[in-house]
PDB file of N, CA and C in Angstrom:
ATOM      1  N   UNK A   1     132.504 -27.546-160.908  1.00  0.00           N
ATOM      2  CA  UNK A   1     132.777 -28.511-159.856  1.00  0.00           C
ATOM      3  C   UNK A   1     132.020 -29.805-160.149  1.00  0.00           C
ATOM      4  N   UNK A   2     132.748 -30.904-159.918  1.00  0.00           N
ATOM      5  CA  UNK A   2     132.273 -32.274-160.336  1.00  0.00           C
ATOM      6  C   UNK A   2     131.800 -32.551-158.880  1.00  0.00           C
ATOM      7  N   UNK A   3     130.484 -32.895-158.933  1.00  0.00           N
ATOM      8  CA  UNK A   3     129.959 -33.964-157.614  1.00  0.00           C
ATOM      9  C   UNK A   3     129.070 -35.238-157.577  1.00  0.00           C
ATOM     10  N   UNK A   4     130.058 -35.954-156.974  1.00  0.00           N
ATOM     11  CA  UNK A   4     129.068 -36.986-156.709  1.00  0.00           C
ATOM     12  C   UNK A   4     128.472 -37.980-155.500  1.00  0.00           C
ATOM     13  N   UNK A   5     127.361 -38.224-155.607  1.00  0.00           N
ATOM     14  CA  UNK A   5     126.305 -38.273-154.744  1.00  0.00           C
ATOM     15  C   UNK A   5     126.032 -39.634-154.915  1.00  0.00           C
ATOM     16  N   UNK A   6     126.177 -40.433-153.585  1.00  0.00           N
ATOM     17  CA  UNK A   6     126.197 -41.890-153.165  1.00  0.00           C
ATOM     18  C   UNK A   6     124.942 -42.363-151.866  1.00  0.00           C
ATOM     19  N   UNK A   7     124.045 -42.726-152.527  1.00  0.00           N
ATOM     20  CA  UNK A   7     123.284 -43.316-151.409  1.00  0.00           C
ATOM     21  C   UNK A   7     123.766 -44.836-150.808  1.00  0.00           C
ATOM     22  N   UNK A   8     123.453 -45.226-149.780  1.00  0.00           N
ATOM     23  CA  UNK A   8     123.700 -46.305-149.378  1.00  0.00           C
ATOM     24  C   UNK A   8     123.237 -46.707-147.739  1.00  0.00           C
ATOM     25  N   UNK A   9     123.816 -48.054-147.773  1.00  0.00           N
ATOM     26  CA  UNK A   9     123.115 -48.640-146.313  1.00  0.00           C
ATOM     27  C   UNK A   9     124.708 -48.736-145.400  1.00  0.00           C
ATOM     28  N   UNK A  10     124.468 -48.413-144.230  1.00  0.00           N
ATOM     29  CA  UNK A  10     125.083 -48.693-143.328  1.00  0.00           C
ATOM     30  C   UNK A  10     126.032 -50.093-142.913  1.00  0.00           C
ATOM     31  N   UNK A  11     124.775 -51.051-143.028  1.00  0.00           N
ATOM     32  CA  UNK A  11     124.699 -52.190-143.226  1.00  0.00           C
ATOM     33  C   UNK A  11     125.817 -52.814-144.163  1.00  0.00           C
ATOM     34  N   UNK A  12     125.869 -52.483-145.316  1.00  0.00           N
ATOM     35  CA  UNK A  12     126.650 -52.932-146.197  1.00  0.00           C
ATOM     36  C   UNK A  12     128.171 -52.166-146.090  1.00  0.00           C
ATOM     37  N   UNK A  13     128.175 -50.896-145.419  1.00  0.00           N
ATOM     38  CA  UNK A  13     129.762 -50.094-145.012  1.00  0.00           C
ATOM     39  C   UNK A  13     129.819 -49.043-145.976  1.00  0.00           C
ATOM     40  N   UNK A  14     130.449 -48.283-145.206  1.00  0.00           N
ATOM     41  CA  UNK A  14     130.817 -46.762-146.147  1.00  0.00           C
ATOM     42  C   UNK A  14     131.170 -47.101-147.334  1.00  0.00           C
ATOM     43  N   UNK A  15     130.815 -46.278-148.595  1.00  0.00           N
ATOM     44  CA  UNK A  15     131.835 -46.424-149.600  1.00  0.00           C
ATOM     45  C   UNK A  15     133.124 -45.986-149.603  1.00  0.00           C
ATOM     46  N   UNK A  16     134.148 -46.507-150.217  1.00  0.00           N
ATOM     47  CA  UNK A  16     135.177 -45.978-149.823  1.00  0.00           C
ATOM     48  C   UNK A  16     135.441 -44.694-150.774  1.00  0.00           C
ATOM     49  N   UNK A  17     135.032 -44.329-151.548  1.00  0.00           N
ATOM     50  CA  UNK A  17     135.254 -43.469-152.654  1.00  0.00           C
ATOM     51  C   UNK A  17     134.611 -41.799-151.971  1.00  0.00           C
ATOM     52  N   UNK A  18     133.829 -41.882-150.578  1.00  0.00           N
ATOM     53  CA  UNK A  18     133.315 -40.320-150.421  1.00  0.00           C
ATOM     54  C   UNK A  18     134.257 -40.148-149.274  1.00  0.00           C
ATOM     55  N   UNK A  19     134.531 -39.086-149.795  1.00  0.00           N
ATOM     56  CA  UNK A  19     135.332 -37.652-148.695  1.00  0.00           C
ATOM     57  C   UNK A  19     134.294 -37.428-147.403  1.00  0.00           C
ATOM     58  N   UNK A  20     133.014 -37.238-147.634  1.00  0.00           N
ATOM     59  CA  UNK A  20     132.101 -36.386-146.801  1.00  0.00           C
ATOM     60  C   UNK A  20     130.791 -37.579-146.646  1.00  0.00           C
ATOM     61  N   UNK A  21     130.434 -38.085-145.202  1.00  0.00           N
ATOM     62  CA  UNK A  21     129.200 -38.611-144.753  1.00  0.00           C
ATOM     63  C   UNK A  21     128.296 -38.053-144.251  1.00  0.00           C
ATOM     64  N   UNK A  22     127.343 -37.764-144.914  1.00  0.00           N
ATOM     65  CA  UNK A  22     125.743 -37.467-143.772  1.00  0.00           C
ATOM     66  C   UNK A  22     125.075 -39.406-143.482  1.00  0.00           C
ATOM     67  N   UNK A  23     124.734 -38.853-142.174  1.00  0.00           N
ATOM     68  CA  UNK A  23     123.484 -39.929-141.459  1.00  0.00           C
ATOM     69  C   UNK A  23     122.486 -39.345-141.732  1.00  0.00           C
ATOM     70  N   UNK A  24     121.543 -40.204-141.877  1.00  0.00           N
ATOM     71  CA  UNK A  24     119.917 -40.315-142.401  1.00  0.00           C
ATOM     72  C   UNK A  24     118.962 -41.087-141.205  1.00  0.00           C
ATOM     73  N   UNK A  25     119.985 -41.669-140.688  1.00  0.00           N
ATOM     74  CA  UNK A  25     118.856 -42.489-139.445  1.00  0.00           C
ATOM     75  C   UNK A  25     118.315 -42.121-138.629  1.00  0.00           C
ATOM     76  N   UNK A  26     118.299 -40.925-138.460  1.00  0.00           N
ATOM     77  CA  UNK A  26     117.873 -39.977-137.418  1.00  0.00           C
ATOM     78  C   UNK A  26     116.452 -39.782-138.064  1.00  0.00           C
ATOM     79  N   UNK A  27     116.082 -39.883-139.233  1.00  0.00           N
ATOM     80  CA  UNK A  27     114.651 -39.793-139.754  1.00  0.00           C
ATOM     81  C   UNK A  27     113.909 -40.704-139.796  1.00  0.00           C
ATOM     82  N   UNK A  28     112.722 -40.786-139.839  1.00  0.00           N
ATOM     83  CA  UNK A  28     111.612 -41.925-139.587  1.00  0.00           C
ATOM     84  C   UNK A  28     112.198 -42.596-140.402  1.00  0.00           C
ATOM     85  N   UNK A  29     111.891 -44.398-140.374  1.00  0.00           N
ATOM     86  CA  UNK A  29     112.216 -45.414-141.344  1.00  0.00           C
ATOM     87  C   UNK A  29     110.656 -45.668-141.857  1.00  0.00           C
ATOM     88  N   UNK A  30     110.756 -44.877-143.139  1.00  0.00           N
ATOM     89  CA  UNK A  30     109.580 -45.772-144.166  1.00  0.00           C
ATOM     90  C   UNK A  30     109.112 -47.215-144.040  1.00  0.00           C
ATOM     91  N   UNK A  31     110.100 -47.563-144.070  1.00  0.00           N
ATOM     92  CA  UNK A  31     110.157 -49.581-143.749  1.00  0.00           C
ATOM     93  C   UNK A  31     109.464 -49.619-142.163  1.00  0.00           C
ATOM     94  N   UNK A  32     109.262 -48.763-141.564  1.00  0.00           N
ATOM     95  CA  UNK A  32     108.495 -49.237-140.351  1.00  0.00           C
ATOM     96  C   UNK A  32     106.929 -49.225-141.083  1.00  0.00           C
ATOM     97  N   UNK A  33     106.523 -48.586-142.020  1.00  0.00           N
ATOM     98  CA  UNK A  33     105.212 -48.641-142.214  1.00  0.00           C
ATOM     99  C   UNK A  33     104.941 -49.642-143.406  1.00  0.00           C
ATOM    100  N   UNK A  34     103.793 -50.464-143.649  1.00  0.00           N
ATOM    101  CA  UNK A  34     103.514 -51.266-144.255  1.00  0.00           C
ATOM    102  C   UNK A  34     103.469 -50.526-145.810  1.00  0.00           C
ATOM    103  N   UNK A  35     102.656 -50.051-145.840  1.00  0.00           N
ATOM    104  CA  UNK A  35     102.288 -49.479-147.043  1.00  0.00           C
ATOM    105  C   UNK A  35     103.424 -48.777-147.833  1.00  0.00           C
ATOM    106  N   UNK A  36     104.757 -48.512-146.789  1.00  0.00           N
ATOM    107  CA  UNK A  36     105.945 -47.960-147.710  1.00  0.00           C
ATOM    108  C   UNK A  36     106.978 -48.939-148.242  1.00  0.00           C
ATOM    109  N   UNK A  37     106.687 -50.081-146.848  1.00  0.00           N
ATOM    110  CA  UNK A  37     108.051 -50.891-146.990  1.00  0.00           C
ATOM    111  C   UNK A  37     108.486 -50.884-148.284  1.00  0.00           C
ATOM    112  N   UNK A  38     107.687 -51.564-148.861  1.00  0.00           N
ATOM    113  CA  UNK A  38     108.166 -52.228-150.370  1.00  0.00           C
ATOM    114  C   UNK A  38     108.514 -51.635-151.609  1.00  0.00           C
ATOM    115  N   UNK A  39     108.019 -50.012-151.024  1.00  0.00           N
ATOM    116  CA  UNK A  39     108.697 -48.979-151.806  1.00  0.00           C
ATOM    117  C   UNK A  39     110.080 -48.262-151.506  1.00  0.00           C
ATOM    118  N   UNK A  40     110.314 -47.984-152.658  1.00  0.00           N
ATOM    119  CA  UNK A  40     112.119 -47.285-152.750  1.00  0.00           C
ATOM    120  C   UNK A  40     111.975 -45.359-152.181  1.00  0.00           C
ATOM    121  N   UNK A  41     113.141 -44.877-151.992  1.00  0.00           N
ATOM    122  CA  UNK A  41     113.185 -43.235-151.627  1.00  0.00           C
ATOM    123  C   UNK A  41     113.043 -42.672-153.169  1.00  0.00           C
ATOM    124  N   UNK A  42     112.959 -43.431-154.411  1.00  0.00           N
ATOM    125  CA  UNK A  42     113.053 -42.599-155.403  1.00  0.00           C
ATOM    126  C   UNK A  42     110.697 -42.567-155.511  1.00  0.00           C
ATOM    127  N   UNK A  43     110.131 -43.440-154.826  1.00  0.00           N
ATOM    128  CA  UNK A  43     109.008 -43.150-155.189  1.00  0.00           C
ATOM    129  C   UNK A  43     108.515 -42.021-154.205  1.00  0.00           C
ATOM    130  N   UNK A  44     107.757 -41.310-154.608  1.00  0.00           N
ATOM    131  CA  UNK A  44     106.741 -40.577-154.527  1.00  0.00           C
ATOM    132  C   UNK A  44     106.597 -40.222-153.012  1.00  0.00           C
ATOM    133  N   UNK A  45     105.788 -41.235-152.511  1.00  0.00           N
ATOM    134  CA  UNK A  45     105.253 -41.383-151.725  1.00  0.00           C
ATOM    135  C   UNK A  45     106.054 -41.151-150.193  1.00  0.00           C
ATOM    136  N   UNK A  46     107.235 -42.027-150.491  1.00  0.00           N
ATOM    137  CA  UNK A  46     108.470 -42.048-149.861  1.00  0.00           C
ATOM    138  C   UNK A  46     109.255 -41.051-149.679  1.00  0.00           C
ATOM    139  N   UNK A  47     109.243 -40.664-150.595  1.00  0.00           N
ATOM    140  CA  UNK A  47     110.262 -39.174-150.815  1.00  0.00           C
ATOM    141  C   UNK A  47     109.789 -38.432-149.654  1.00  0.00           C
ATOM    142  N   UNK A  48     108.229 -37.803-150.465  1.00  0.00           N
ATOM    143  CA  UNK A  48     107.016 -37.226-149.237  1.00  0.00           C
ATOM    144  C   UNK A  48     107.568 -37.253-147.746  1.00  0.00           C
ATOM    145  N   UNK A  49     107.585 -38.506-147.328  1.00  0.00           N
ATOM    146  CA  UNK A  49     107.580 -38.687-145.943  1.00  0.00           C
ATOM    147  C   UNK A  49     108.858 -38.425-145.575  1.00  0.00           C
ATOM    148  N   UNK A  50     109.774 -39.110-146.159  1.00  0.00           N
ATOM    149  CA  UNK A  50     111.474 -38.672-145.756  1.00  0.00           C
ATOM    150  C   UNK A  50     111.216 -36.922-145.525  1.00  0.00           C
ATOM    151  N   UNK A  51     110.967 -36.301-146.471  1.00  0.00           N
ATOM    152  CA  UNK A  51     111.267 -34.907-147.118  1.00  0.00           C
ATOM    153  C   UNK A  51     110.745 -33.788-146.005  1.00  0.00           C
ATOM    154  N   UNK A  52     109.283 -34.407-145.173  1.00  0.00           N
ATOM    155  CA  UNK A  52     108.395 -33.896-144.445  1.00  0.00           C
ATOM    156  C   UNK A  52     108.885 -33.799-143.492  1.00  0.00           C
ATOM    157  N   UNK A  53     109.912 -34.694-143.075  1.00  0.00           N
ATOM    158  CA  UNK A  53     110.615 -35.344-141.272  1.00  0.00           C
ATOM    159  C   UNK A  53     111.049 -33.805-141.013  1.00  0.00           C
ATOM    160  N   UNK A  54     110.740 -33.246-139.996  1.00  0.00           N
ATOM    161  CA  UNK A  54     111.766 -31.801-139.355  1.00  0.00           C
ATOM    162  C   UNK A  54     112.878 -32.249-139.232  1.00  0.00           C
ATOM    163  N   UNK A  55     113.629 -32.955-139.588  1.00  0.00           N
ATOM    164  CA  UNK A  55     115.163 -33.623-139.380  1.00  0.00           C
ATOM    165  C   UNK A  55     115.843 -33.151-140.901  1.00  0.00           C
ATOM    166  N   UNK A  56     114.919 -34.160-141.714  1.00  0.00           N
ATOM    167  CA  UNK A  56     115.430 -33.480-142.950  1.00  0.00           C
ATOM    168  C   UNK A  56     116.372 -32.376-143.403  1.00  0.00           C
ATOM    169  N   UNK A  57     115.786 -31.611-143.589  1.00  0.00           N
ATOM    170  CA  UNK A  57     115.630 -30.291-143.615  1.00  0.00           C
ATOM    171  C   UNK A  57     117.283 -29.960-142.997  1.00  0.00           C
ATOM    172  N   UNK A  58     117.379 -30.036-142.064  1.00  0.00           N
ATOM    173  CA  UNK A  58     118.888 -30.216-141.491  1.00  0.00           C
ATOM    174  C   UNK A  58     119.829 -30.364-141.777  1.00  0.00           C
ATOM    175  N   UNK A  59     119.428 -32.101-141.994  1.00  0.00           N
ATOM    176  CA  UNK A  59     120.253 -32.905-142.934  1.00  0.00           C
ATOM    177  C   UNK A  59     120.799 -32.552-144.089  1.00  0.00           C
ATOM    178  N   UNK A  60     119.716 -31.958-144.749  1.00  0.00           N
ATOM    179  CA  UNK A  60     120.215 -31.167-146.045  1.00  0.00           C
ATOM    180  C   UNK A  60     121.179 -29.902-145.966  1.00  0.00           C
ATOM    181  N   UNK A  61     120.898 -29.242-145.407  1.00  0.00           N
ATOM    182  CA  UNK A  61     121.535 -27.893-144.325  1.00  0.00           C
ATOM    183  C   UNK A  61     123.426 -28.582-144.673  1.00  0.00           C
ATOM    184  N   UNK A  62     123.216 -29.634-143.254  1.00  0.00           N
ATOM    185  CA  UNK A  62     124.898 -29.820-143.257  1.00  0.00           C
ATOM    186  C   UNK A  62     125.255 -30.105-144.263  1.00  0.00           C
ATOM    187  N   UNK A  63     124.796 -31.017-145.294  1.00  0.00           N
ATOM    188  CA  UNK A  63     125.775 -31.138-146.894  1.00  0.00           C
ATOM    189  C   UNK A  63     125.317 -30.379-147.479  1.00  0.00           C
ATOM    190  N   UNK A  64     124.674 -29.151-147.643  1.00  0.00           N
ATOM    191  CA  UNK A  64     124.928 -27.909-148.094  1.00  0.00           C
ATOM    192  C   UNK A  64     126.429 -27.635-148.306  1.00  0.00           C
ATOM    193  N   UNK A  65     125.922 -26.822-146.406  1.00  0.00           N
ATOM    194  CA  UNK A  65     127.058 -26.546-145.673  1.00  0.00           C
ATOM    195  C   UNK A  65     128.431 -26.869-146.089  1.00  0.00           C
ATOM    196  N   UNK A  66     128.661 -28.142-145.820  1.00  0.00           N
ATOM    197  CA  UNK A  66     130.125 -28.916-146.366  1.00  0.00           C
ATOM    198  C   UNK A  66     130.334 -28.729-147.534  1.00  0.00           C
ATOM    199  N   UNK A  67     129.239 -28.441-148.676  1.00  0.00           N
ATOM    200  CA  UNK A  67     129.358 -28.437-150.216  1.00  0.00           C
ATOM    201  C   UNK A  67     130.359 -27.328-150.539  1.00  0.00           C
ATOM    202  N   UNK A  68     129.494 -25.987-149.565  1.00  0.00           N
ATOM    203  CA  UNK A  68     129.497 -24.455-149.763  1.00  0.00           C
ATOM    204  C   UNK A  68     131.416 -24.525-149.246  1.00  0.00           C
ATOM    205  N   UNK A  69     131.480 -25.254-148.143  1.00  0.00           N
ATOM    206  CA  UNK A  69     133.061 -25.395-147.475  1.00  0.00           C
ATOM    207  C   UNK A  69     133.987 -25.742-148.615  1.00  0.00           C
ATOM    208  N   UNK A  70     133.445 -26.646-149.091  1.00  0.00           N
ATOM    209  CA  UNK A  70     134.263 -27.243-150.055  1.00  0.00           C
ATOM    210  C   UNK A  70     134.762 -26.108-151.552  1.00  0.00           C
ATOM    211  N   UNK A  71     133.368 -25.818-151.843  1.00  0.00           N
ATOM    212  CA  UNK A  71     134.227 -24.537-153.200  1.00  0.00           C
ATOM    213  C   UNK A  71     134.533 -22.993-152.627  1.00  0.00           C
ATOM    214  N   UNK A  72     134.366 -22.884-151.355  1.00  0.00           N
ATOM    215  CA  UNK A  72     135.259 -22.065-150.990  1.00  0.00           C
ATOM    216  C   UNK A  72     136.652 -22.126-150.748  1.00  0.00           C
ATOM    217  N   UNK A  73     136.848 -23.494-150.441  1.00  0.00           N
ATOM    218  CA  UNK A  73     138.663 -24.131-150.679  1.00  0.00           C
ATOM    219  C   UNK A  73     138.843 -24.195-151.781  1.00  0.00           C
ATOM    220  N   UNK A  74     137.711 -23.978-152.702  1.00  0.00           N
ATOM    221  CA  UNK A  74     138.778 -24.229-154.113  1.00  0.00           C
ATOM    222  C   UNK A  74     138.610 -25.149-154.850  1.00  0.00           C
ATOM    223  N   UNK A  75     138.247 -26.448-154.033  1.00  0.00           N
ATOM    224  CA  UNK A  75     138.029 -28.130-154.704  1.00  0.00           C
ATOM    225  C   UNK A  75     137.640 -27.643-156.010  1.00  0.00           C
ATOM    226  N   UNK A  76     137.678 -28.885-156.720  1.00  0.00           N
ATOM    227  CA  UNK A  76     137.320 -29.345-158.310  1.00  0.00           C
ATOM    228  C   UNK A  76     135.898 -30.477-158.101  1.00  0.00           C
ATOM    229  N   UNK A  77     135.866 -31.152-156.679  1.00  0.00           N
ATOM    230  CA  UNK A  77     135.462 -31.857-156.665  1.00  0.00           C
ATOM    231  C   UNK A  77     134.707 -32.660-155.605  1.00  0.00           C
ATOM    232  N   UNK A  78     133.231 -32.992-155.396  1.00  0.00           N
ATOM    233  CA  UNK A  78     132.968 -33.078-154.075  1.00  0.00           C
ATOM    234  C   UNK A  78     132.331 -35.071-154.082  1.00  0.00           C
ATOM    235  N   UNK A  79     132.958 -35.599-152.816  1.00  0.00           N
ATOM    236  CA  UNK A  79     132.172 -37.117-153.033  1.00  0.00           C
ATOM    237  C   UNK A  79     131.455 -37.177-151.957  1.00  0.00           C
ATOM    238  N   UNK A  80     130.199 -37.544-152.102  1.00  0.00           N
ATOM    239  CA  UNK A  80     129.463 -37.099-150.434  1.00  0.00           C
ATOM    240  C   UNK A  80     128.454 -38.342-150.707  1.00  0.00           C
ATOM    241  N   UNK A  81     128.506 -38.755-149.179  1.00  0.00           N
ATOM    242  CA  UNK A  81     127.427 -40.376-148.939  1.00  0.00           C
ATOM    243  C   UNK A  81     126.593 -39.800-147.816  1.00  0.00           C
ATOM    244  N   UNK A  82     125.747 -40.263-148.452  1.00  0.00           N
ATOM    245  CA  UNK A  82     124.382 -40.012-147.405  1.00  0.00           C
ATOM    246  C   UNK A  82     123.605 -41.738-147.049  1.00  0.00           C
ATOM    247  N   UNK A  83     124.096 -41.918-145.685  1.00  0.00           N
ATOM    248  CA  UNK A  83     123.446 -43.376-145.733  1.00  0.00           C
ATOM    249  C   UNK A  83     122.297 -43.096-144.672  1.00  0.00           C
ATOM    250  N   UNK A  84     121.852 -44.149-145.068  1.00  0.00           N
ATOM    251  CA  UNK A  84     120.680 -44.712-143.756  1.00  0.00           C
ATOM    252  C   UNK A  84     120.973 -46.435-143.518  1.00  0.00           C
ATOM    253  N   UNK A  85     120.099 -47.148-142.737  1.00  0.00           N
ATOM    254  CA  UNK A  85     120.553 -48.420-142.263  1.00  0.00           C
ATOM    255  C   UNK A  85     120.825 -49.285-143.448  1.00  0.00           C
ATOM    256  N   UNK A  86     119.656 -49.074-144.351  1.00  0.00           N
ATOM    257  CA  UNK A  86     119.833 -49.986-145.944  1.00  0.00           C
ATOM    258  C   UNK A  86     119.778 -49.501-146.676  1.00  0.00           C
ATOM    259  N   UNK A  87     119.675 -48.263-146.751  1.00  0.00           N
ATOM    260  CA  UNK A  87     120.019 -47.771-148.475  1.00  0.00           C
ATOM    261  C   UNK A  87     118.961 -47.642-149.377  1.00  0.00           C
ATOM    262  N   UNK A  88     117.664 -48.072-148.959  1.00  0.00           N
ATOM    263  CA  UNK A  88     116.786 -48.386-149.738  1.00  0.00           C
ATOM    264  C   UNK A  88     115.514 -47.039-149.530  1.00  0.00           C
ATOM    265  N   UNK A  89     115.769 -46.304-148.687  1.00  0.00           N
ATOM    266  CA  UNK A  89     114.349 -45.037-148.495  1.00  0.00           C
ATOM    267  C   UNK A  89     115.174 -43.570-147.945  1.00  0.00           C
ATOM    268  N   UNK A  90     115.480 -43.393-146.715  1.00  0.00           N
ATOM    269  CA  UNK A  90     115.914 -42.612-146.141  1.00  0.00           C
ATOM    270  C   UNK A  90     116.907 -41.573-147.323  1.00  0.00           C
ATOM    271  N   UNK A  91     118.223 -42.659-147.685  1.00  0.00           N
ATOM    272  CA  UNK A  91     119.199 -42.360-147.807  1.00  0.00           C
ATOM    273  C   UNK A  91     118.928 -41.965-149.673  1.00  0.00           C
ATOM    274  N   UNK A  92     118.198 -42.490-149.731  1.00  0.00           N
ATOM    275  CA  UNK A  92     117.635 -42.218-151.577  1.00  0.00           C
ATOM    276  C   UNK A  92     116.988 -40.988-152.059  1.00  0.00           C
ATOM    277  N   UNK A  93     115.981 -41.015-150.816  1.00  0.00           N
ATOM    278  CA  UNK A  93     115.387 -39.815-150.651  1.00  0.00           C
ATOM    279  C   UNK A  93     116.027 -38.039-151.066  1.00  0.00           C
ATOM    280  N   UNK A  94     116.817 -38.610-149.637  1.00  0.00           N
ATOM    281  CA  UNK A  94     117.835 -37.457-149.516  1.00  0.00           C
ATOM    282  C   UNK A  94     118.978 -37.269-150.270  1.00  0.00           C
ATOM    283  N   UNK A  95     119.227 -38.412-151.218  1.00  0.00           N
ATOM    284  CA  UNK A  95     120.530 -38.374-152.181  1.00  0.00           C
ATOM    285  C   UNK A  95     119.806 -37.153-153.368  1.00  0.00           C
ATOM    286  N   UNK A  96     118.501 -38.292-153.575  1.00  0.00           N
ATOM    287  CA  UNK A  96     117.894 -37.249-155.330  1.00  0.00           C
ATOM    288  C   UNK A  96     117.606 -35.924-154.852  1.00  0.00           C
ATOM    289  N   UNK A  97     116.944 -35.280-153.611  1.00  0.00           N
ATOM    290  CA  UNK A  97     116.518 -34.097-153.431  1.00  0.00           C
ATOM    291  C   UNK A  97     118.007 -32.722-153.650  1.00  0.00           C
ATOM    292  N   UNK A  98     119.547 -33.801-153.029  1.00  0.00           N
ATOM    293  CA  UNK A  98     120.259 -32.688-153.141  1.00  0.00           C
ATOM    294  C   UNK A  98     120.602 -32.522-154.573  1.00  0.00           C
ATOM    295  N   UNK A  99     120.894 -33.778-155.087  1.00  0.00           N
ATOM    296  CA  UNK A  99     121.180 -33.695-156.392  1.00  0.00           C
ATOM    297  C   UNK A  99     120.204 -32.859-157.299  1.00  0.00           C
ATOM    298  N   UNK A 100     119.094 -32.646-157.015  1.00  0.00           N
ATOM    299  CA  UNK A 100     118.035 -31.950-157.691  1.00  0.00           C
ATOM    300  C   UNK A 100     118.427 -30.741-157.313  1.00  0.00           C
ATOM    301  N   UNK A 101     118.657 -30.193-156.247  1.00  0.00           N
ATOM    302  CA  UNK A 101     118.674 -29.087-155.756  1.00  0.00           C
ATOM    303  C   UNK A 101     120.070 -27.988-156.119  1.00  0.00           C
ATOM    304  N   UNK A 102     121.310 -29.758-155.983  1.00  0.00           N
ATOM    305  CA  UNK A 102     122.708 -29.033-156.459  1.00  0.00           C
ATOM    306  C   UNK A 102     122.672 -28.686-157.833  1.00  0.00           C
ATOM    307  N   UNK A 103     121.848 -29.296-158.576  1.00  0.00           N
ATOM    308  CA  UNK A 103     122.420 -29.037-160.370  1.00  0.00           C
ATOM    309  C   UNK A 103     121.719 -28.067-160.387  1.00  0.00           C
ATOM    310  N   UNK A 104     120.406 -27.350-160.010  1.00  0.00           N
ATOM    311  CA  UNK A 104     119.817 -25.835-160.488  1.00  0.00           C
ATOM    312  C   UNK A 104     120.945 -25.309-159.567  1.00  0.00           C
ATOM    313  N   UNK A 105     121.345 -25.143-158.535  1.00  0.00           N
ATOM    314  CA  UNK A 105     122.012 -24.243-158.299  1.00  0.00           C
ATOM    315  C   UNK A 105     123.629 -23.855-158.268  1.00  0.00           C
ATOM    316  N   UNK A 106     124.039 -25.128-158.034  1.00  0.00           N
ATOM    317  CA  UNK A 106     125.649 -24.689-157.817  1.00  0.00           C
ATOM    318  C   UNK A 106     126.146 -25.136-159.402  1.00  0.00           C
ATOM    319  N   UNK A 107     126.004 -26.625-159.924  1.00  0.00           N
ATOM    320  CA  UNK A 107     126.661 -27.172-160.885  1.00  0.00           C
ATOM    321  C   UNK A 107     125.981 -27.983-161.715  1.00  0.00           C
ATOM    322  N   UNK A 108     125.904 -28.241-163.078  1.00  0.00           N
ATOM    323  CA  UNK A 108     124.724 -29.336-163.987  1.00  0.00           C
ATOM    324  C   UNK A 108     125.810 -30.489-163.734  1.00  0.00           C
ATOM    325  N   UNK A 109     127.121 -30.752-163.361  1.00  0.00           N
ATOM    326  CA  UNK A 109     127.697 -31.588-163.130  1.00  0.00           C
ATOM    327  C   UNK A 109     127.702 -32.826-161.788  1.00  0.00           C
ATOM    328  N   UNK A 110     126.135 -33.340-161.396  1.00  0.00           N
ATOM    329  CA  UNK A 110     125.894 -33.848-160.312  1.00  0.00           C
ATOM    330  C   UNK A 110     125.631 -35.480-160.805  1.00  0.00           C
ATOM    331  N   UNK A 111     126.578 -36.270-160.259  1.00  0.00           N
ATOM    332  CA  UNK A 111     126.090 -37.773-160.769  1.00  0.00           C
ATOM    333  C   UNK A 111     125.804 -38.322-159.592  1.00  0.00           C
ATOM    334  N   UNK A 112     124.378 -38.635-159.520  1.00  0.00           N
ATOM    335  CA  UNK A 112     123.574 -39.556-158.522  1.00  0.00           C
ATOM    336  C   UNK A 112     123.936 -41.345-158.609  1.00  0.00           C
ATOM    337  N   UNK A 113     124.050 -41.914-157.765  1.00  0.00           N
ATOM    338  CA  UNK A 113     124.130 -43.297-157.985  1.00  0.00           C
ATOM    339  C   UNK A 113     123.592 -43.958-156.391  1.00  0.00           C
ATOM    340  N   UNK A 114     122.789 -44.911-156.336  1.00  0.00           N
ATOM    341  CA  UNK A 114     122.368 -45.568-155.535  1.00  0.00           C
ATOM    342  C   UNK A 114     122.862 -46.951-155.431  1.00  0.00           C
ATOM    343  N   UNK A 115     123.474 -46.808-153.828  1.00  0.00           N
ATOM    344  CA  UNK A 115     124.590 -48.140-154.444  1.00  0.00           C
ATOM    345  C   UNK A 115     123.434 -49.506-153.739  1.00  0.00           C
ATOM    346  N   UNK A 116     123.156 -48.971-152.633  1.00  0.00           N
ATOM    347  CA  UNK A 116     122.071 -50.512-152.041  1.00  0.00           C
ATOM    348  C   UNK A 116     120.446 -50.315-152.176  1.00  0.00           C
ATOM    349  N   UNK A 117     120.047 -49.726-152.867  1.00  0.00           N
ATOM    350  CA  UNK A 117     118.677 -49.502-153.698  1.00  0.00           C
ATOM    351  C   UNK A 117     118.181 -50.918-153.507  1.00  0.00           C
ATOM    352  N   UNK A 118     118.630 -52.054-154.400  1.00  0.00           N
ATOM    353  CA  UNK A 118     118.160 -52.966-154.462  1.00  0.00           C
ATOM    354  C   UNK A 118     118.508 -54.333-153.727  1.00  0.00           C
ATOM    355  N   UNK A 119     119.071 -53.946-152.597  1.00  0.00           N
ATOM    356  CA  UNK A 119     119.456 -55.239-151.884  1.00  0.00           C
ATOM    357  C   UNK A 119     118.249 -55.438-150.866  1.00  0.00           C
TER     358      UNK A 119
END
């Protein structure tokens, strides 16, 4: 199964290319704290805090969930967006953790791309 995994901001509009949306805004915004703002969801630090939220955890749950839905129909193929307001912590966070998580387990076929990282 081919999947791919789209972070992004709200702000800028769905991509049009995913089948399947998770929200991320429901988790703390990094960008409220000084010391994270200026960092991305792919650092460290950031990840941490996204990863820690009891929301998380959830979040991950439902695009599981939808993943697991999906190759039980059969698909060849899954496009799934995970946004938050900008694209830049929340939604990054939670893009690399599934992608990390989908290629040990379901498929090595997982392409990550972060579309508002840097706006």
């Amino acid at each position: 199964m081919r999947i791919n995994i789209t972070s992004f901001g709200f702000i800028y509009g769905v991509p049009e290319n995913v089948s399947f949306v998770v929200d991320a805004r429901g988790i703390r915004n990094p960008s409220d704290s000084f010391d994270l703002r200026h960092l991305r969801g792919t650092d460290a630090a950031v990840s941490e805090q996204v990863l820690s939220h009891p929301r998380a955890e959830e979040v991950l749950a439902h695009a599981n969930s939808e993943l697991l839905a999906r190759i039980a129909d059969g698909r060849q193929g899954f496009n799934i967006g995970i946004g938050c307001h900008m694209g830049r912590h929340r939604s990054v966070a939670l893009a690399a953790e599934l992608a990390r998580r989908w290629a040990q387990t379901v498929t090595n076929t997982v392409r990550l791309t972060h579309r508002d990282i840097e706006r």
